[in-house]
Protein backbone atom coordinates (compact mmCIF):
# COMPACT_ATOMS: atom_id res chain seq x y z
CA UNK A 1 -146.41 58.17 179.88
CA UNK A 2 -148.41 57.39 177.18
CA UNK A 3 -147.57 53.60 175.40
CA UNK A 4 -145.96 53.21 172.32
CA UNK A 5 -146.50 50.19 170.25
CA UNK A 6 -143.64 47.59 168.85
CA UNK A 7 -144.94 48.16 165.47
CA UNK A 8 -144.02 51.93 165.55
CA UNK A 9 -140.91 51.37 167.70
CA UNK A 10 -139.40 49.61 164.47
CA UNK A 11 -140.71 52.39 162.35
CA UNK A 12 -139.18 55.27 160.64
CA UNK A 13 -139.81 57.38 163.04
CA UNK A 14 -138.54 55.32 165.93
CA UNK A 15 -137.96 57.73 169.32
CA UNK A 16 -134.07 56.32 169.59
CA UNK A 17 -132.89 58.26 172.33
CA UNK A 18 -136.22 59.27 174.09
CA UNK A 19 -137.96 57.06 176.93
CA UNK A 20 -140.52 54.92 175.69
CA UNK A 21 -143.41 52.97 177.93
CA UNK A 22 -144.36 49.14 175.72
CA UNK A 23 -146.58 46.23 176.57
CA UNK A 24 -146.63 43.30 176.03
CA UNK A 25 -146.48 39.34 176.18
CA UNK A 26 -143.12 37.89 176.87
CA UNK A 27 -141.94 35.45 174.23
CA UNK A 28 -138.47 34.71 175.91
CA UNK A 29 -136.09 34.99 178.27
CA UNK A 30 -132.44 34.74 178.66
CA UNK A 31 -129.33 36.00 180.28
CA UNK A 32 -126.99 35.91 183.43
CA UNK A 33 -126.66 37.35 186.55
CA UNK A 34 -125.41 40.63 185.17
CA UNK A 35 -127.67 41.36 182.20
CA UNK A 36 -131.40 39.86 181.36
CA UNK A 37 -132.78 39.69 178.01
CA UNK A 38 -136.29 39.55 177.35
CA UNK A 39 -138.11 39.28 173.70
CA UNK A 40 -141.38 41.33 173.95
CA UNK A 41 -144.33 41.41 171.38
CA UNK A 42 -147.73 43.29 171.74
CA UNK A 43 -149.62 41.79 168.84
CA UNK A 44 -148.65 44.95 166.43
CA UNK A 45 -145.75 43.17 164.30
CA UNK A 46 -144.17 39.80 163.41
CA UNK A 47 -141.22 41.42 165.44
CA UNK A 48 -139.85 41.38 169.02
CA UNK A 49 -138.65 43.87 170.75
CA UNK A 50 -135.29 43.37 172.83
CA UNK A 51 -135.83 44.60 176.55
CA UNK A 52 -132.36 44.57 178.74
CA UNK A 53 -132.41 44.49 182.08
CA UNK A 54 -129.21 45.74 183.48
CA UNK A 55 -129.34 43.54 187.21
CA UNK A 56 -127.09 46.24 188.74
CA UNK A 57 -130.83 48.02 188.63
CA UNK A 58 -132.91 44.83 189.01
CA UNK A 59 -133.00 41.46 191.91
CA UNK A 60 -133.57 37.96 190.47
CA UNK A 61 -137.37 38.28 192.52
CA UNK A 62 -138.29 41.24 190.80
CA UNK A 63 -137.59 39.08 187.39
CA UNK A 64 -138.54 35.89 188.66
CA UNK A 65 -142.11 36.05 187.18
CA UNK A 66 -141.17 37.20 183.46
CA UNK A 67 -141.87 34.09 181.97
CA UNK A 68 -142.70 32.87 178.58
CA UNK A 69 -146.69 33.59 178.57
CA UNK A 70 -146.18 36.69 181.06
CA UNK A 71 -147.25 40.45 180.48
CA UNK A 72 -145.41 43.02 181.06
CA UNK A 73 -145.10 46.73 181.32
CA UNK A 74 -141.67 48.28 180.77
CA UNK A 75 -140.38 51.86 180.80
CA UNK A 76 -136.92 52.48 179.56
CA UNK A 77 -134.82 54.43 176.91
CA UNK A 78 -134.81 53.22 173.40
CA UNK A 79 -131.60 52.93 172.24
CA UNK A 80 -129.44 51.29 169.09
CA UNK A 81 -128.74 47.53 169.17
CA UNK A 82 -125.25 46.47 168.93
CA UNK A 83 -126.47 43.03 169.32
CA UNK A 84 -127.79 40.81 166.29
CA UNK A 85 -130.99 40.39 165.14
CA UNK A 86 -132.50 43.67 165.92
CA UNK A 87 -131.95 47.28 165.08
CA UNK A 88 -133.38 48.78 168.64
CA UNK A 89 -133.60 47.77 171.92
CA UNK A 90 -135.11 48.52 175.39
CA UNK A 91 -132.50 49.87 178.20
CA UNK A 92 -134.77 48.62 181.12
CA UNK A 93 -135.76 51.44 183.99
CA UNK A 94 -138.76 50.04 185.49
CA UNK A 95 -140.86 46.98 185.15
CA UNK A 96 -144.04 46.06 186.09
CA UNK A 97 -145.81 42.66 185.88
CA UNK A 98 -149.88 42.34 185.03
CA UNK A 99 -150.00 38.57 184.76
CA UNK A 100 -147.95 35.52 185.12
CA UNK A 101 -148.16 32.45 183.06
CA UNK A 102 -146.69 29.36 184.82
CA UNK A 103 -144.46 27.60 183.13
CA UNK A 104 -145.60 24.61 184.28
CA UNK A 105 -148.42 24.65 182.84
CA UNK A 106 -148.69 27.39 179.44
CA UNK A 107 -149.06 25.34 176.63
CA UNK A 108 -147.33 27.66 174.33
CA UNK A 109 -144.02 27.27 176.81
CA UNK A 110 -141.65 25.37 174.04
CA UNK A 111 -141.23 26.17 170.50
CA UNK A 112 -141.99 24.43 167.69
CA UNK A 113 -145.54 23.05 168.20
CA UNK A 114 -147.22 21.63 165.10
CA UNK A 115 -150.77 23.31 163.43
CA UNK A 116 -152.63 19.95 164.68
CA UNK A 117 -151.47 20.88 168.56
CA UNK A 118 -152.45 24.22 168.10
CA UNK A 119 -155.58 23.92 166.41
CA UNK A 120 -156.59 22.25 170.06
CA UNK A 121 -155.41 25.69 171.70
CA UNK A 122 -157.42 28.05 169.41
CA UNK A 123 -157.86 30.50 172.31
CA UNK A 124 -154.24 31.00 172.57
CA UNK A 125 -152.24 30.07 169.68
CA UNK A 126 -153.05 33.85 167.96
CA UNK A 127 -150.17 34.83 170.61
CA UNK A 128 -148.02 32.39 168.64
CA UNK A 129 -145.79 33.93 165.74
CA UNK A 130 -148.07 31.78 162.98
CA UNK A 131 -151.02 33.29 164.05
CA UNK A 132 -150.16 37.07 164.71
CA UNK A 133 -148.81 36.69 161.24
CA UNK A 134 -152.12 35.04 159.94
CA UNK A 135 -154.44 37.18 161.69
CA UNK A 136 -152.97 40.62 160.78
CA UNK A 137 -152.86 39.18 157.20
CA UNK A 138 -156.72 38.89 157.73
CA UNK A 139 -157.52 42.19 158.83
CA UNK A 140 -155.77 43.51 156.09
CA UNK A 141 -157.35 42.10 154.17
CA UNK A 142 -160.38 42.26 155.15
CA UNK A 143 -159.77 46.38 155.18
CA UNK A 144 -158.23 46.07 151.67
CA UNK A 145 -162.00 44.91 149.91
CA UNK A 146 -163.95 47.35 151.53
CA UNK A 147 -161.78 49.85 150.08
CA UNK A 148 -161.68 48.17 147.04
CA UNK A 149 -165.24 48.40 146.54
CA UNK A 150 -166.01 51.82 148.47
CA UNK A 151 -163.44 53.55 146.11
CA UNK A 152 -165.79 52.31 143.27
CA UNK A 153 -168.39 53.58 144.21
CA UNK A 154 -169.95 49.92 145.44
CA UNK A 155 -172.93 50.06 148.36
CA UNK A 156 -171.91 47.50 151.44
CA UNK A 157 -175.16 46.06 151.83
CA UNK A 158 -176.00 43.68 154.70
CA UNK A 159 -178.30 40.83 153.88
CA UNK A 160 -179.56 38.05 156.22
CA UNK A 161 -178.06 35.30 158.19
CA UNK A 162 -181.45 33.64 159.20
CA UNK A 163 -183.31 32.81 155.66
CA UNK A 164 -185.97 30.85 154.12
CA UNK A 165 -184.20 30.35 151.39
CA UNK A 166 -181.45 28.23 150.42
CA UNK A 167 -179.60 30.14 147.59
CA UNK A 168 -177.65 26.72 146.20
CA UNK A 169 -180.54 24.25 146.59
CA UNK A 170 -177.82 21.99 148.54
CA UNK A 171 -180.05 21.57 151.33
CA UNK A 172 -177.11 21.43 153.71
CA UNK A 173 -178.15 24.13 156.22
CA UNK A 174 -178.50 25.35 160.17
CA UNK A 175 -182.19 25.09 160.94
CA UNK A 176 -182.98 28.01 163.31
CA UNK A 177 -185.59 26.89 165.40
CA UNK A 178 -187.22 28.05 169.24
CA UNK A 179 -189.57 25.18 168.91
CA UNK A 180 -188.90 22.51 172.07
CA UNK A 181 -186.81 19.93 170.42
CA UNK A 182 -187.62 16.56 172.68
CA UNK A 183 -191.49 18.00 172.14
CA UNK A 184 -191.81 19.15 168.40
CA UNK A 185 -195.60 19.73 167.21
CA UNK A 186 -196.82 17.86 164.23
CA UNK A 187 -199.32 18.18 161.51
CA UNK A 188 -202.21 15.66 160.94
CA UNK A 189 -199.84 13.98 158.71
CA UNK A 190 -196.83 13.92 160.89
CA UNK A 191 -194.95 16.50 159.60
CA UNK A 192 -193.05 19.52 162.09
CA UNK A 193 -195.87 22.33 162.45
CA UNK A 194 -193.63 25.36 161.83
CA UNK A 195 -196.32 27.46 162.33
CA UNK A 196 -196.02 27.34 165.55
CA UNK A 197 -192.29 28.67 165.25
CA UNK A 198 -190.67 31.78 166.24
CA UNK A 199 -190.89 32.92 162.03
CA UNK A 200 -194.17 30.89 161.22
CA UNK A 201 -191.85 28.70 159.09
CA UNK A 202 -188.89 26.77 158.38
CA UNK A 203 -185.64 29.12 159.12
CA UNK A 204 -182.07 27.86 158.24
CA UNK A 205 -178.87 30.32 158.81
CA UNK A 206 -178.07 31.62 155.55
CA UNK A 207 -175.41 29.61 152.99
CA UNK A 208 -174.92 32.69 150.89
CA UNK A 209 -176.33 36.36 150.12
CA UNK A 210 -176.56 36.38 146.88
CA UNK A 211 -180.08 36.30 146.23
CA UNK A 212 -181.31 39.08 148.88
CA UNK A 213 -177.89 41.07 147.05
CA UNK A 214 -179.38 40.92 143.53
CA UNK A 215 -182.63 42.73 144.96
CA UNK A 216 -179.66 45.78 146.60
CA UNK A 217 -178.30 45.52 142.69
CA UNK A 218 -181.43 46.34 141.15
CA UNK A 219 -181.82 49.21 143.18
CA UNK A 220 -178.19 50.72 143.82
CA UNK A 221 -176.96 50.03 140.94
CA UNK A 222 -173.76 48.01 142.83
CA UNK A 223 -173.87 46.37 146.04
CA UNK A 224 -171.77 43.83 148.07
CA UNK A 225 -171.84 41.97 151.18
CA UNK A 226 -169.61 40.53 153.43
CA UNK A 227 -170.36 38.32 155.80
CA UNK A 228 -170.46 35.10 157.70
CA UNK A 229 -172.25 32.14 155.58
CA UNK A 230 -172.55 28.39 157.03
CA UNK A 231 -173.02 25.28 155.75
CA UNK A 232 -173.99 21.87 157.17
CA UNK A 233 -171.59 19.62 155.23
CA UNK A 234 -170.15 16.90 157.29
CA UNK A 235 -167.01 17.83 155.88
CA UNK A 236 -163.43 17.42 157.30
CA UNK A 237 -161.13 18.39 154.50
CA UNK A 238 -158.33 21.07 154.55
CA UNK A 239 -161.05 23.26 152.50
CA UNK A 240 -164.20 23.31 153.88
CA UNK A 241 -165.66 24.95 156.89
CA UNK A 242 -169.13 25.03 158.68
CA UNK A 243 -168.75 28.78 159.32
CA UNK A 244 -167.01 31.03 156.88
CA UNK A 245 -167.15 35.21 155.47
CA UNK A 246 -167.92 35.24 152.09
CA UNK A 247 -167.77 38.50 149.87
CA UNK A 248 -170.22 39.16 147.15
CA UNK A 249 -170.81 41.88 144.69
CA UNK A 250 -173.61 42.52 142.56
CA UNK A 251 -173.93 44.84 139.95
CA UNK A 252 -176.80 46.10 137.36
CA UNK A 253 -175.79 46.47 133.86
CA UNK A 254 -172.79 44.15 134.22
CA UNK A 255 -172.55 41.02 131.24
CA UNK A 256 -170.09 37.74 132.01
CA UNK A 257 -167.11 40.09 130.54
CA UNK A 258 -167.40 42.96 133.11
CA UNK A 259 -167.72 40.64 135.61
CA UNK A 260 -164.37 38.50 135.01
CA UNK A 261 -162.37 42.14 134.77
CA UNK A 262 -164.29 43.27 138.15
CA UNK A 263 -162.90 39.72 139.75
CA UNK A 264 -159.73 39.97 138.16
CA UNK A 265 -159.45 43.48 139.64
CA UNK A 266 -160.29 42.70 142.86
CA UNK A 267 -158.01 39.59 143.55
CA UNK A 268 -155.21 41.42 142.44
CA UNK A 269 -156.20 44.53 144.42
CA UNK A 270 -156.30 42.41 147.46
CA UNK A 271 -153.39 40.71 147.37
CA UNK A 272 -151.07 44.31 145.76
CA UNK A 273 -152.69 45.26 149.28
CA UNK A 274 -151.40 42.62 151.49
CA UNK A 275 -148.62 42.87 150.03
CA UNK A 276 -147.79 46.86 150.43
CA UNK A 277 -148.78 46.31 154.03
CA UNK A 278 -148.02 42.98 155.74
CA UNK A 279 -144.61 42.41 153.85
CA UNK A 280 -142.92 41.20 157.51
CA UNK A 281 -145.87 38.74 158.26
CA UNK A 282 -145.94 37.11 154.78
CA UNK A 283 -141.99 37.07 154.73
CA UNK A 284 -142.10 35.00 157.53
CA UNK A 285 -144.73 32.99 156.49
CA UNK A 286 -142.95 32.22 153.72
CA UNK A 287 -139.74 31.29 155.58
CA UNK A 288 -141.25 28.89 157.81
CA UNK A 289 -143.66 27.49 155.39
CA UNK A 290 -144.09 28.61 151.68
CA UNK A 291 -140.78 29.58 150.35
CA UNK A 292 -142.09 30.21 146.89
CA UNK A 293 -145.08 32.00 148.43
CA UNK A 294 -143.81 35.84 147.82
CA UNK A 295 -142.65 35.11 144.26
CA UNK A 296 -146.39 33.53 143.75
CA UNK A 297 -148.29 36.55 144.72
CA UNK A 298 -146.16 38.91 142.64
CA UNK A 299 -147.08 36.56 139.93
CA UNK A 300 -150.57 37.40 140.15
CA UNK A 301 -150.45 40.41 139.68
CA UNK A 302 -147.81 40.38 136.80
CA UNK A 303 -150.08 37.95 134.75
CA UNK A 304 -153.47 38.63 132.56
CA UNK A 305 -155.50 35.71 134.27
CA UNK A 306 -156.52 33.15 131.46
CA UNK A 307 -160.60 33.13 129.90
CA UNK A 308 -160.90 29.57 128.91
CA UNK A 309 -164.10 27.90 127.84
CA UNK A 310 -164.92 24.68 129.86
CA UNK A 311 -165.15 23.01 126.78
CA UNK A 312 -161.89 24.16 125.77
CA UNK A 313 -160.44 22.78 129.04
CA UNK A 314 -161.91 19.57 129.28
CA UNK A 315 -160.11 18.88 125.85
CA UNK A 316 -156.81 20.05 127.52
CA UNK A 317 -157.23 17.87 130.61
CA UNK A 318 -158.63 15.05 128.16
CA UNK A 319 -154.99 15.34 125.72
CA UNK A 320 -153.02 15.90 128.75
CA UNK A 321 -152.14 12.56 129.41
CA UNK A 322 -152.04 12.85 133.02
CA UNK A 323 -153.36 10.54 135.07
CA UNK A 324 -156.25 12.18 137.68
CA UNK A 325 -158.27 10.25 140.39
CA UNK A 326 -161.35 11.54 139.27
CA UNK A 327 -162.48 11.20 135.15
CA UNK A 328 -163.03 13.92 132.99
CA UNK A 329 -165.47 14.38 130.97
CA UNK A 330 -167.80 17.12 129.07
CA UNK A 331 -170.97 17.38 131.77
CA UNK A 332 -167.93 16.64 134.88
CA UNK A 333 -167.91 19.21 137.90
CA UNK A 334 -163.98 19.56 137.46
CA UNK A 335 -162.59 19.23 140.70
CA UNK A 336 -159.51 20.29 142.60
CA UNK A 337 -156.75 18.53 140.96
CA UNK A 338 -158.28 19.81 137.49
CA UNK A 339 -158.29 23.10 138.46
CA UNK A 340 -154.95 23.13 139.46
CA UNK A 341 -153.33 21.05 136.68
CA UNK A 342 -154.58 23.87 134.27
CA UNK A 343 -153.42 26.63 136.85
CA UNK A 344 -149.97 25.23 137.94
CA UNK A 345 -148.87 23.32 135.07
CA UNK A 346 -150.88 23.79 131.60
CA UNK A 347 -151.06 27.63 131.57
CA UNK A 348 -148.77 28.66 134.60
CA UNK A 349 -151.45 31.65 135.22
CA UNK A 350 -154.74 32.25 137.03
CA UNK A 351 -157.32 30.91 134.93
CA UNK A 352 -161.10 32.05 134.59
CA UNK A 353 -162.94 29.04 133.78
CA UNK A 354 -166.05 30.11 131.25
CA UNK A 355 -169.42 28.48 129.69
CA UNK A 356 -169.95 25.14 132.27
CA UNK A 357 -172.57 23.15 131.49
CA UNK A 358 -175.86 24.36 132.77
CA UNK A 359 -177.01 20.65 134.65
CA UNK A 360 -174.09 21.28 137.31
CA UNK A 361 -174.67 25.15 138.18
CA UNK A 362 -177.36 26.94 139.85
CA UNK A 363 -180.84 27.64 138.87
CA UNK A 364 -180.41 31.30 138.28
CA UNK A 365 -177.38 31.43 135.83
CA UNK A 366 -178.07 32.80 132.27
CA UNK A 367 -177.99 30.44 129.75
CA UNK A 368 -176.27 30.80 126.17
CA UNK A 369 -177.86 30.35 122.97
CA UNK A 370 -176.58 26.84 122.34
CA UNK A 371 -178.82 25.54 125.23
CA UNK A 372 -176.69 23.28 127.10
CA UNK A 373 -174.37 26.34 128.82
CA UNK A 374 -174.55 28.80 131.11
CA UNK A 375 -172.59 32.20 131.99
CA UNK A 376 -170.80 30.88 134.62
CA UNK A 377 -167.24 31.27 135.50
CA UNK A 378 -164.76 30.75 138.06
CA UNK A 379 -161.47 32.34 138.78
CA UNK A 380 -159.30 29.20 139.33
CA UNK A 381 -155.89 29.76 141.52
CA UNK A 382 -152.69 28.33 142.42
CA UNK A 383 -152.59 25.83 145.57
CA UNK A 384 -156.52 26.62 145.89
CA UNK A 385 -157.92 25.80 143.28
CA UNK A 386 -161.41 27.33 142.63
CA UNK A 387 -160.71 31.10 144.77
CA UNK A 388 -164.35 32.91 142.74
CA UNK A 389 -167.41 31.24 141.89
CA UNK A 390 -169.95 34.02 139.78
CA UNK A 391 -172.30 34.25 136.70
CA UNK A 392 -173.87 36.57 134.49
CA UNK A 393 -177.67 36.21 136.17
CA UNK A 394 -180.72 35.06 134.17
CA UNK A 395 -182.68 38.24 133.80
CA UNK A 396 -185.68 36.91 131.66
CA UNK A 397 -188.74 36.18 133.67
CA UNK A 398 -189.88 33.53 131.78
CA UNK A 399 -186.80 30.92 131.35
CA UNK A 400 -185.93 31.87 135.02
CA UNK A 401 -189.09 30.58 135.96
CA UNK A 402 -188.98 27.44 133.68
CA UNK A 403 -185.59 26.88 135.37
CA UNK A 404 -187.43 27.09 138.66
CA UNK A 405 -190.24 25.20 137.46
CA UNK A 406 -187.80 21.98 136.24
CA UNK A 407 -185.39 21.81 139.35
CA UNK A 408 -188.75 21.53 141.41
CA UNK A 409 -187.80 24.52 143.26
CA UNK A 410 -190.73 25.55 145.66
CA UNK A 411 -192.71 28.63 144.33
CA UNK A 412 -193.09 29.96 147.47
CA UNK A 413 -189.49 30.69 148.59
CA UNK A 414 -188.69 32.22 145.09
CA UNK A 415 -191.97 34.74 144.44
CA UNK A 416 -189.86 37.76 146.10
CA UNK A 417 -186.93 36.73 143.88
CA UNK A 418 -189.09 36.48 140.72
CA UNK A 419 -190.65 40.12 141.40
CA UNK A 420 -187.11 41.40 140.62
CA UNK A 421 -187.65 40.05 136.95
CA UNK A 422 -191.12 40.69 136.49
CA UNK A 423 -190.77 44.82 137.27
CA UNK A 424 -188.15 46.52 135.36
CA UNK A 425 -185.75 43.47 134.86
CA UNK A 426 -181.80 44.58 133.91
CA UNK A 427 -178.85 42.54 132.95
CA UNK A 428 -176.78 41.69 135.96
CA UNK A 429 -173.87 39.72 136.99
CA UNK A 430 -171.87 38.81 140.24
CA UNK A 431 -169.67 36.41 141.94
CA UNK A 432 -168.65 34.92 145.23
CA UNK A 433 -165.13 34.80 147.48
CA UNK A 434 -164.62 32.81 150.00
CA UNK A 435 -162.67 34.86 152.33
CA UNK A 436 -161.16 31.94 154.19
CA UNK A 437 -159.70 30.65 150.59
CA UNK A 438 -158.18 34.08 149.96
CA UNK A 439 -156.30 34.31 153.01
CA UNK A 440 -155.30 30.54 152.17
CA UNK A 441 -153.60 32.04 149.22
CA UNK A 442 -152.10 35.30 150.32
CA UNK A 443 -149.97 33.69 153.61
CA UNK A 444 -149.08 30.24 152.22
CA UNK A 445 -151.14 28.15 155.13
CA UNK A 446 -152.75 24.85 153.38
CA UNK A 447 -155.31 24.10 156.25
CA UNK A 448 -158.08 26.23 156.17
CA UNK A 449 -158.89 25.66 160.18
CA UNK A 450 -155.64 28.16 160.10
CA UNK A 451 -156.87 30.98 158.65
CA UNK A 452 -159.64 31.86 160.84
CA UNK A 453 -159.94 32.27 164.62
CA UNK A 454 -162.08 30.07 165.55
CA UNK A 455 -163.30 27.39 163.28
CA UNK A 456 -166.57 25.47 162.93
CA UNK A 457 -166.15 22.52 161.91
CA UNK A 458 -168.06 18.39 162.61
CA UNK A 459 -167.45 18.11 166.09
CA UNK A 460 -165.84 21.35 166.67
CA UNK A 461 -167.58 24.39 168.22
CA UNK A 462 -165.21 24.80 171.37
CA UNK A 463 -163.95 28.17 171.72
């Protein structure tokens, strides 16, 4: 008999009356001598499904293994509930155990384990209910921006993980390297010889594709990528991760306005999508941990996001008269508790933060006419913070390469990059998401080690 999934056992089309075949992971068991009830999930929804053993059919041996932890594979007729809680329910005919889990010794045995407990027990908590939510959250999401972009007519372009390049000029990055560490070859003058490397040079895993995705843009017309990025901050706040998926569009022809609609757009896409589809996941979510979280995301997309200068807001955060651990001031990198204050409690609305000043943004930004600005912006969100990070691009040779020329960026890892301006240069724009940050925002979780399988963090590269 072929297996039907929970998911579709709940659905509107649910057999009631036929036999069904379901597998599964047991979540709990209860009962007496006369009747067993067992709470099954497979993975496919937030909900259980309600198997009853009737132990007129059924020994205590046969039942003595279906544990918390166990799987199981259960025939039976699917019939109305009259109990609580659940609409169907499993009338047991025959059962069949694939694996046991002792329950001396699952970790997941008891309820109510905190985030900290189960970030040590990343290889099973995605069987808990947090994490099946979470995770199905994530695929949809994840499904919901290549559709966005593929409806649009938007190329999915993959660009490198292993670079010579760093994009941000941050410096924090994986070297790649087959050279023998406890033996590395030297120059005359002491330096590593990477010429003697598996890529004849210094190689680094990549912190972002946005420079190899400008080069798809002025080809295609509209590109993005998505992918994993890392970076080698030694950084162990809720935020930040060593290995994360970042998204990244690039498009020809596109000025700082078309690309605030395009990211305005696409957040709200995203999250419409999540929630059309994973309404039962984020519910719960929101019950055990974000009450306000459904009532946020329908915000969103009710709301025009905000265009505000920087200048503009640095005078609001200057007459706000709140107090904020870090100053503000015109030339500041606003941080998280700026961001938010204009978000959460100035404007009560997304905001898309405009015109920063060019000394704290990257080399390749286009600068305004007043000098001292660049086409920056980025999308600023409830709870998060900074969600986007993009810019109209600097298409004129010549002050791109005085840019270059005044950070001290080395010629030789930016002559490829150049070439795009130097034959048949366009107007272009893009942006950044970090995908991690969205699916902060769209389930309510406030660690970002909980929105991703397996995270990467200092000191953490177990599972």
């Amino acid at each position: 008999m072929k297996r039907t999934k929970i998911v579709d056992i709940f659905g509107p089309e649910a057999p009631v009356g036929s036999e069904v075949s379901v597998k599964g992971w047991v979540r709990t068991r209860r009962g007496n001598k006369h009747v067993q009830f067992v709470a099954l999930n497979d993975g496919s929804t937030i909900k259980n499904l309600q198997i009853v053993f009737d132990m007129a059919q059924f020994d205590d041996e046969q039942l003595k293994p279906v544990t918390t932890g166990s799987a199981i594979h259960v025939t039976g007729v699917l019939v109305e509930s009259m109990g609580k809680g659940q609409s169907v329910e499993v009338q047991a005919t025959t059962l069949e155990i694939y694996g046991t889990a002792d329950p001396e010794t699952y970790p997941l045995q008891k309820k109510g384990h905190t985030l900290e407990f189960l970030r040590e027990k990343a290889h099973l908590r995605p069987r808990t209910n947090t994490f099946g939510a979470v995770l199905r959250v994530r695929s949809a999401l994840a499904f919901a921006i290549h559709k966005f972009f593929q409806e649009r007519g938007f190329f999915y372009l993959h660009t490198p993980l292993i670079t010579a390049s760093d994009c941000e000029g941050a410096g924090a990055m994986f070297q790649v390297t087959t050279l023998p560490l406890n033996d590395l070859p030297k120059t005359e003058n002491g330096e590593i010889d990477y010429s003697a490397d598996f890529f004849g040079k210094q190689a680094a895993l990549t912190v972002s594709g946005q420079l190899e995705g400008e080069l798809g843009a002025t080809a295609l017309g509209a590109i993005y990528t998505f992918g994993p990025t890392f970076r080698a901050e030694n950084s162990n706040t809720p935020r930040h991760l060593a290995e994360f998926w970042m998204i990244e569009p690039e498009v020809a022809f596109n000025d700082i306005t078309d690309n605030m609609q395009l990211a305005e757009d696409f957040i709200k896409y995203c999250v419409k999508y999540a929630l059309d589809n994973c309404r039962d996941d984020i519910e719960f979510l929101a019950s055990m941990y974000d009450k306000d979280l459904v009532e946020r995301l329908e915000s969103v997309l009710k709301d025009e996001f905000v265009r505000l200068a920087y200048t503009e807001g640095i005078e609001i955060l200057e007459k706000s008269g709140k107090k904020f651990e870090f100053p503000v001031y015109w030339g500041a990198d606003l941080s998280s508790e700026h961001e938010r204050y204009l978000v959460e409690e100035h404007f009560k609305r997304p905001v898309i933060l405009t015109d920063y000043p060019k000394e704290i943004k990257a080399f390749y930004m286009k600068q305004n006419e007043d000098g001292k600005t660049v086409r920056a912006m980025d999308v600023l969100f409830p709870q998060i913070g900074e969600i986007i990070g993009g810019s109209e691009r600097e298409e004129s040779y010549e002050k791109l390469l005085a840019r270059i020329e005044e950070l001290e960026i080395p010629m030789k890892d930016m002559w490829w990059y150049l070439d795009t301006r130097r034959f048949g240069t366009v107007p272009h724009s893009g942006f950044g998401l970090g995908f991690e940050r969205l699916v902060l925002f769209v389930t309510g979780m406030t660690n970002i080690r909980d929105v991703i399988p397996f995270p990467r963090t200092p000191g953490n590269a177990e599972f």
